[in-house]
Protein backbone atom coordinates (compact mmCIF):
# COMPACT_ATOMS: atom_id res chain seq x y z
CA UNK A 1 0.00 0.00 0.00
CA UNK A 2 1.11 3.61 -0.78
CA UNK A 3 0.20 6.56 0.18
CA UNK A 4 1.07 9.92 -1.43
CA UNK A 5 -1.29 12.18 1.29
CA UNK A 6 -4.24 12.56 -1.11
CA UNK A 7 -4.66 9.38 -2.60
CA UNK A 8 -3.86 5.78 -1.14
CA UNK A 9 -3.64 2.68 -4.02
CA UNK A 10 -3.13 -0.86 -2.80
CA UNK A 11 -1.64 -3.89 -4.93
CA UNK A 12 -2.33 -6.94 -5.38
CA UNK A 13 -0.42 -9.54 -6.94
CA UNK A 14 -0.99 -13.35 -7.21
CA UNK A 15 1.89 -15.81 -6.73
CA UNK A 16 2.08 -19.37 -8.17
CA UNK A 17 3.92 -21.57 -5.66
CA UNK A 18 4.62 -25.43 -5.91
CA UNK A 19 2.42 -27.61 -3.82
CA UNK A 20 5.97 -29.71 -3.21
CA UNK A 21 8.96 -27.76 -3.44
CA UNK A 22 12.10 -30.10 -5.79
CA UNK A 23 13.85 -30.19 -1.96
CA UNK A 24 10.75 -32.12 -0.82
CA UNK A 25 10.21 -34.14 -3.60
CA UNK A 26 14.39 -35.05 -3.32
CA UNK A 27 13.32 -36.09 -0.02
CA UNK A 28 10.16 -38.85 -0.44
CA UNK A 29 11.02 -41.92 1.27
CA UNK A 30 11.45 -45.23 -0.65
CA UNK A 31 8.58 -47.21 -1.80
CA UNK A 32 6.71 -43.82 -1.93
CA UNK A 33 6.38 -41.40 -5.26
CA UNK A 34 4.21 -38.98 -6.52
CA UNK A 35 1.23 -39.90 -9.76
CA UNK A 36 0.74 -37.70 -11.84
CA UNK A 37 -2.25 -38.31 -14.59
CA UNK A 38 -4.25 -35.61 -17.29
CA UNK A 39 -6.06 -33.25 -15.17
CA UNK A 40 -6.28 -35.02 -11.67
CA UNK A 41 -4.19 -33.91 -8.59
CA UNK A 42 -0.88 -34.90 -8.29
CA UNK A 43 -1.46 -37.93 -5.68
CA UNK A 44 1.28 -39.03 -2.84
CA UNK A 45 1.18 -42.48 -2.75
CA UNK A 46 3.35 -45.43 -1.05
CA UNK A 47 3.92 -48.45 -3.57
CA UNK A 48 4.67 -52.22 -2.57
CA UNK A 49 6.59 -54.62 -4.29
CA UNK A 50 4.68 -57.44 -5.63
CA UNK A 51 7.10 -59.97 -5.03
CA UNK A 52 7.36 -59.15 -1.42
CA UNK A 53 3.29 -58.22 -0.45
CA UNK A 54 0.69 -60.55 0.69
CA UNK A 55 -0.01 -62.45 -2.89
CA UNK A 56 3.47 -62.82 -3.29
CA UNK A 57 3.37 -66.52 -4.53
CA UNK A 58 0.14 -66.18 -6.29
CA UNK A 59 1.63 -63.28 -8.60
CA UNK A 60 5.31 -65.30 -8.65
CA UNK A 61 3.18 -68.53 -9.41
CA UNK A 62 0.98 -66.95 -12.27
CA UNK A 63 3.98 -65.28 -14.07
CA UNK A 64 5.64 -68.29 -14.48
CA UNK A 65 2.45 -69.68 -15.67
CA UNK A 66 2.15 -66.88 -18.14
CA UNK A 67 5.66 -67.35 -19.38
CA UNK A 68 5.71 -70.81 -19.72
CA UNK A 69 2.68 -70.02 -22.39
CA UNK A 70 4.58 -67.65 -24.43
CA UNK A 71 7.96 -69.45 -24.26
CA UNK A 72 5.97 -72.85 -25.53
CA UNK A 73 4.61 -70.17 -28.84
CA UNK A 74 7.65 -68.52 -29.23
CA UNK A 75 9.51 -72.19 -30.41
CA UNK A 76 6.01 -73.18 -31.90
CA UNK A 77 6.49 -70.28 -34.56
């Protein structure tokens, strides 16, 4: 705000800041990242390895499945 004794202006300005600042993004633990998709929020979230979570064989189990399939076309073709 100014004032020159008759007349008094005020300004305004707007200022874009990051929601995260690059420090704080350095800074995200492991097995935690940011998603980022079209026009949604960018979402914290915290990630877990397949191969270590609770369907850990199941998901081991069914990718060797899976492979075993397209190993058995691959020498078919």
């Amino acid at each position: 705000m100014s004032d020159d004794g008759d007349r008094a202006s005020i300004s305004i300005s707007t200022r874009r800041r990051a929601v995260l600042e690059p420090g704080d993004i350095r800074q995200i633990r492991e097995r935690e990242g940011l998603v980022v998709h079209r026009r949604t929020p960018v979402t914290r979230v915290k990630f877990e390895r397949i191969h270590e979570g609770p369907r850990a064989k199941e998901i081991s189990d069914a990718t060797k499945e899976a492979l075993k399939k397209v190993n058995s076309h691959v020498g078919a073709s």
